[in-house]
N, C-alpha and C. Protein backbone atom coordinates (compact mmCIF):
# COMPACT_ATOMS: atom_id res chain seq x y z
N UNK A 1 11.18 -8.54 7.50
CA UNK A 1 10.25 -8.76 6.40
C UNK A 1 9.15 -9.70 6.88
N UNK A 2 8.05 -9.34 6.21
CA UNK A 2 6.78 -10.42 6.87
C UNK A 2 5.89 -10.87 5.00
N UNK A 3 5.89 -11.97 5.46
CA UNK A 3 5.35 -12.69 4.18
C UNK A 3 3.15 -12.16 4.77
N UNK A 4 2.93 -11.15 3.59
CA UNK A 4 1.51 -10.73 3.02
C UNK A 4 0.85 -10.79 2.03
N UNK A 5 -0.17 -10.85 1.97
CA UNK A 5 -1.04 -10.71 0.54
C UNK A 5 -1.44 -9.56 0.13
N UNK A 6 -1.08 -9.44 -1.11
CA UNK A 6 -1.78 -7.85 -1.73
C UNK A 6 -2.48 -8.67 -2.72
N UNK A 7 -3.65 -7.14 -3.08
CA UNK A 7 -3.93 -7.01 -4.76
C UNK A 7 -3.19 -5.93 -5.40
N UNK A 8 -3.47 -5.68 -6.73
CA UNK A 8 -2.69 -4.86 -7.37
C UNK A 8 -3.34 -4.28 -8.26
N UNK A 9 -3.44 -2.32 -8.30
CA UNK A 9 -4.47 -1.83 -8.74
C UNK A 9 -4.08 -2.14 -10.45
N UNK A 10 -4.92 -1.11 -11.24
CA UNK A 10 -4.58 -1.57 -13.02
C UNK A 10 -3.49 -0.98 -13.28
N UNK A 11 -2.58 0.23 -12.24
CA UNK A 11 -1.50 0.23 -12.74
C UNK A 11 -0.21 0.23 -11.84
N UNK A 12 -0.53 -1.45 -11.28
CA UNK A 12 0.75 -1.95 -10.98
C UNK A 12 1.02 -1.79 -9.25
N UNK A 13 -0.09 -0.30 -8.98
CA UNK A 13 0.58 -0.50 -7.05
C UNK A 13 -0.39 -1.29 -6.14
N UNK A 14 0.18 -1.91 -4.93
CA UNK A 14 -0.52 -2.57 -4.38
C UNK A 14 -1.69 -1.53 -3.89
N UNK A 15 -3.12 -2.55 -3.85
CA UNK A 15 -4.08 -1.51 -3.49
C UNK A 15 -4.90 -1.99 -2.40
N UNK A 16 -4.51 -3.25 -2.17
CA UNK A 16 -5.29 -3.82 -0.74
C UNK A 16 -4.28 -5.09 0.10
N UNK A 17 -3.96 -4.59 1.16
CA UNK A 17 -2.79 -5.52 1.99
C UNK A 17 -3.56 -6.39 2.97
N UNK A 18 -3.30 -7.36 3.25
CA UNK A 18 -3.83 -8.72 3.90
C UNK A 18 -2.75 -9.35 4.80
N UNK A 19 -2.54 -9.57 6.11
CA UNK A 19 -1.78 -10.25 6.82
C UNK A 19 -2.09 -11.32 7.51
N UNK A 20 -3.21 -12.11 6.65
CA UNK A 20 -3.72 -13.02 7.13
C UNK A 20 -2.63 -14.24 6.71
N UNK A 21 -1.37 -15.06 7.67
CA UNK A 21 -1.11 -15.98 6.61
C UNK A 21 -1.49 -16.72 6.95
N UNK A 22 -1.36 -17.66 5.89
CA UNK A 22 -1.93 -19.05 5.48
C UNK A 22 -3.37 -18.88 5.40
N UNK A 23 -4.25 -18.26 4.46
CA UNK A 23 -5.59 -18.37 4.54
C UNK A 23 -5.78 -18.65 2.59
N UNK A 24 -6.54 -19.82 2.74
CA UNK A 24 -6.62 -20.14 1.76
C UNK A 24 -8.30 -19.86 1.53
N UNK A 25 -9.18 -19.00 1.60
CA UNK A 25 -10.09 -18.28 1.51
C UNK A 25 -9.82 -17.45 1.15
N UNK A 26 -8.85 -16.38 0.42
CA UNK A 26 -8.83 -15.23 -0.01
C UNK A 26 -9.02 -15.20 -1.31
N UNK A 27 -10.01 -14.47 -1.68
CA UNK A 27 -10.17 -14.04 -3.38
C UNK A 27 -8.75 -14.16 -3.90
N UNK A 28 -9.17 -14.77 -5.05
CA UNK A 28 -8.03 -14.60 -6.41
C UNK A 28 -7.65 -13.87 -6.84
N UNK A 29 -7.79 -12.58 -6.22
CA UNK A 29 -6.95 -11.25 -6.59
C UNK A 29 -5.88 -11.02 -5.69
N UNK A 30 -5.69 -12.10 -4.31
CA UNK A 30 -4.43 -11.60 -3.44
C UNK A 30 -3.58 -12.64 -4.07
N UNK A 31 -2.39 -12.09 -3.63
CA UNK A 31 -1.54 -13.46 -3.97
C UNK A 31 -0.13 -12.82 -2.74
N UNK A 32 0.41 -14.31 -2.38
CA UNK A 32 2.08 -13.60 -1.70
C UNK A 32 2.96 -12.69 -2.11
N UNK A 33 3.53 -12.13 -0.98
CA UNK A 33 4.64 -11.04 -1.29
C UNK A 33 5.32 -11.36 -0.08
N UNK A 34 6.64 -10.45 -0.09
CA UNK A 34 6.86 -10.09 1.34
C UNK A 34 7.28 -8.70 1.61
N UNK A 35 7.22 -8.28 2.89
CA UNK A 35 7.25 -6.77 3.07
C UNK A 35 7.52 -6.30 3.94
N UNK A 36 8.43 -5.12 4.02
CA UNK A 36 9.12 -4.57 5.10
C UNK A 36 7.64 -3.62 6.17
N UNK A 37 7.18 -4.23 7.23
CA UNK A 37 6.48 -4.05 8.25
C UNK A 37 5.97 -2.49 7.87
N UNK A 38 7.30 -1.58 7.84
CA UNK A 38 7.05 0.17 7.41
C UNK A 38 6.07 0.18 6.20
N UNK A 39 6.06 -0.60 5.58
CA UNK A 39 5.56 -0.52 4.43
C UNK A 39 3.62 -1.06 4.31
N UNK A 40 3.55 -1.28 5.00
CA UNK A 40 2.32 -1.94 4.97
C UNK A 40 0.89 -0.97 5.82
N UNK A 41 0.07 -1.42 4.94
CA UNK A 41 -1.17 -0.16 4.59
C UNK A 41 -0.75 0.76 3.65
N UNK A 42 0.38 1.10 2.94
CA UNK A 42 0.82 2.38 1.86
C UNK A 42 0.16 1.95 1.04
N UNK A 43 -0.45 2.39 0.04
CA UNK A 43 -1.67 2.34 -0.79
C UNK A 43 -0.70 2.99 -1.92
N UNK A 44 -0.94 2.88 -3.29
CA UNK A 44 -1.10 3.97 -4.61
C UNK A 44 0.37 4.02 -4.72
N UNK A 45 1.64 3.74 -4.07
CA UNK A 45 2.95 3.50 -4.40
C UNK A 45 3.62 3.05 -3.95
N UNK A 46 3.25 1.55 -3.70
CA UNK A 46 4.11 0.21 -3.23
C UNK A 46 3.79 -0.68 -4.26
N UNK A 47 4.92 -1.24 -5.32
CA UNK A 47 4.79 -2.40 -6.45
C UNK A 47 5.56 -3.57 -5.72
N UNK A 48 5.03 -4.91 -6.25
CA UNK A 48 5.87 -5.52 -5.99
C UNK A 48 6.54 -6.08 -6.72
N UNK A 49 8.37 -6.09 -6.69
CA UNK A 49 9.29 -6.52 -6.93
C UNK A 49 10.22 -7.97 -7.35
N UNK A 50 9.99 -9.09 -8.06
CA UNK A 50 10.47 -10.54 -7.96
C UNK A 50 9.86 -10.59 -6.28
N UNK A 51 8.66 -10.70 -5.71
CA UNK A 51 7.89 -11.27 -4.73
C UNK A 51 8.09 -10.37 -3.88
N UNK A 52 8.48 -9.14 -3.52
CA UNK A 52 9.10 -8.11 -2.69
C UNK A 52 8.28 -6.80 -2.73
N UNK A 53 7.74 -6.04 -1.70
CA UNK A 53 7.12 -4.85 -1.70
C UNK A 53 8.06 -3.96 -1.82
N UNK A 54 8.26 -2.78 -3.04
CA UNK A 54 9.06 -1.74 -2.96
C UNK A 54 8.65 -0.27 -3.35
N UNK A 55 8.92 0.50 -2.27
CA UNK A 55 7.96 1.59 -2.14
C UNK A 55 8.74 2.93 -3.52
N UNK A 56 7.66 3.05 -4.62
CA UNK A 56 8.46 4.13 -5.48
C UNK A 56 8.19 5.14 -5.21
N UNK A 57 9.57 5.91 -4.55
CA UNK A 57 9.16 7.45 -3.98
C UNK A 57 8.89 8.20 -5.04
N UNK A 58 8.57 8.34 -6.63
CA UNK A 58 8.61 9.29 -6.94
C UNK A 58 6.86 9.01 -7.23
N UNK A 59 6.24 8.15 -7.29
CA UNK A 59 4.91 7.75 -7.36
C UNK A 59 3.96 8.14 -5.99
N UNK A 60 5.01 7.94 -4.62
CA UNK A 60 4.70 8.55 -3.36
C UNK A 60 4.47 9.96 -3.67
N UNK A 61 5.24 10.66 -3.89
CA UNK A 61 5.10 12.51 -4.38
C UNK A 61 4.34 13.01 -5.29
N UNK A 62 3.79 11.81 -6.10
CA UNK A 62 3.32 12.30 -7.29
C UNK A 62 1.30 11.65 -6.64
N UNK A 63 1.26 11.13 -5.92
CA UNK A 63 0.42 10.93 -4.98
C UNK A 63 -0.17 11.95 -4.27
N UNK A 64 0.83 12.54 -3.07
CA UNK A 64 0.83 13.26 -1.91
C UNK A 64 0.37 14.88 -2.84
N UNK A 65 0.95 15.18 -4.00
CA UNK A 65 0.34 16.12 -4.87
C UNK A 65 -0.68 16.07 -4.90
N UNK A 66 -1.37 15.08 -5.97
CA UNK A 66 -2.77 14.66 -6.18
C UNK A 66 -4.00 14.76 -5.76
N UNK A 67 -2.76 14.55 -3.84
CA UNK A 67 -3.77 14.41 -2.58
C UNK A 67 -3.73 15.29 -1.65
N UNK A 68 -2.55 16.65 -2.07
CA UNK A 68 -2.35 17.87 -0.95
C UNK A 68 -3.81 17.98 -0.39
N UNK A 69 -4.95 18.76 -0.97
CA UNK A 69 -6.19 19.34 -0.69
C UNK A 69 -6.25 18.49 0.96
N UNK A 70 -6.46 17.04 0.55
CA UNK A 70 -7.04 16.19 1.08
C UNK A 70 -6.42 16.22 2.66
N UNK A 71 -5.02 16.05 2.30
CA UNK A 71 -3.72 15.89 3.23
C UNK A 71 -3.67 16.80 3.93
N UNK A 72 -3.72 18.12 3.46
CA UNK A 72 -4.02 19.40 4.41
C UNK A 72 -5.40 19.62 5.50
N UNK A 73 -6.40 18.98 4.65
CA UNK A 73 -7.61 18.68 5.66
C UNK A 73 -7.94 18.32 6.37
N UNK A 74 -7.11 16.61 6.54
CA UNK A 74 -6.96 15.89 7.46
C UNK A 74 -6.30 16.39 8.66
N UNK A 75 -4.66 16.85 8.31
CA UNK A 75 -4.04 17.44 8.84
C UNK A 75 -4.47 18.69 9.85
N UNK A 76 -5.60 19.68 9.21
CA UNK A 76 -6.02 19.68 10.28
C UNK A 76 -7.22 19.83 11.28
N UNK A 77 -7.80 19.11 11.19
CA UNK A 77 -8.80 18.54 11.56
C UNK A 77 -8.24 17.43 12.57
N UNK A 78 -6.96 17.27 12.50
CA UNK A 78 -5.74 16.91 13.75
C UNK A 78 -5.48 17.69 15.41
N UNK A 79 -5.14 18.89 14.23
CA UNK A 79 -4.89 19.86 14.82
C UNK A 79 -6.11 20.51 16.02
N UNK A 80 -7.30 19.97 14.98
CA UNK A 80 -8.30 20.73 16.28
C UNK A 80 -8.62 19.49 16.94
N UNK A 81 -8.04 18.80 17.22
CA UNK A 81 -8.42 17.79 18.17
C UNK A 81 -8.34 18.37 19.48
């Protein structure tokens, strides 16, 4: 686990991760957490928990839906690398 700063979008998932510690310059929208390393940069379905990042898979899927079009595009545009 590594102690980070998130913000938190209006409904509830972290939406911007910070591993700066100890910086007491950060806008008043980060505040501490801590978080399993895997977890960090996940956007749109990671809440945090009594001070804890926890990733809700069904918010992950309900995401990756949302975002197939997108996900497939990227994907491959991989591919023609």
């Amino acid at each position: 686990m590594k102690e980070v700063y998130v913000s938190l979008s209006e409904n509830g998932y972290v939406q911007e991760w910070c591993d700066i510690e100890g910086n007491d310059n950060l806008p008043e929208r980060f505040f501490k957490a801590m978080a399993d390393e895997k977890l960090i940069g996940n956007v749109d379905a990671v809440k945090i928990v009594d001070g804890i990042a926890v990733l809700d898979k069904k918010e992950q899927q309900n995401v990756m839906v949302e975002n197939g079009d997108l996900i497939n595009q990227i994907q491959e545009e991989i591919r023609t690398l």
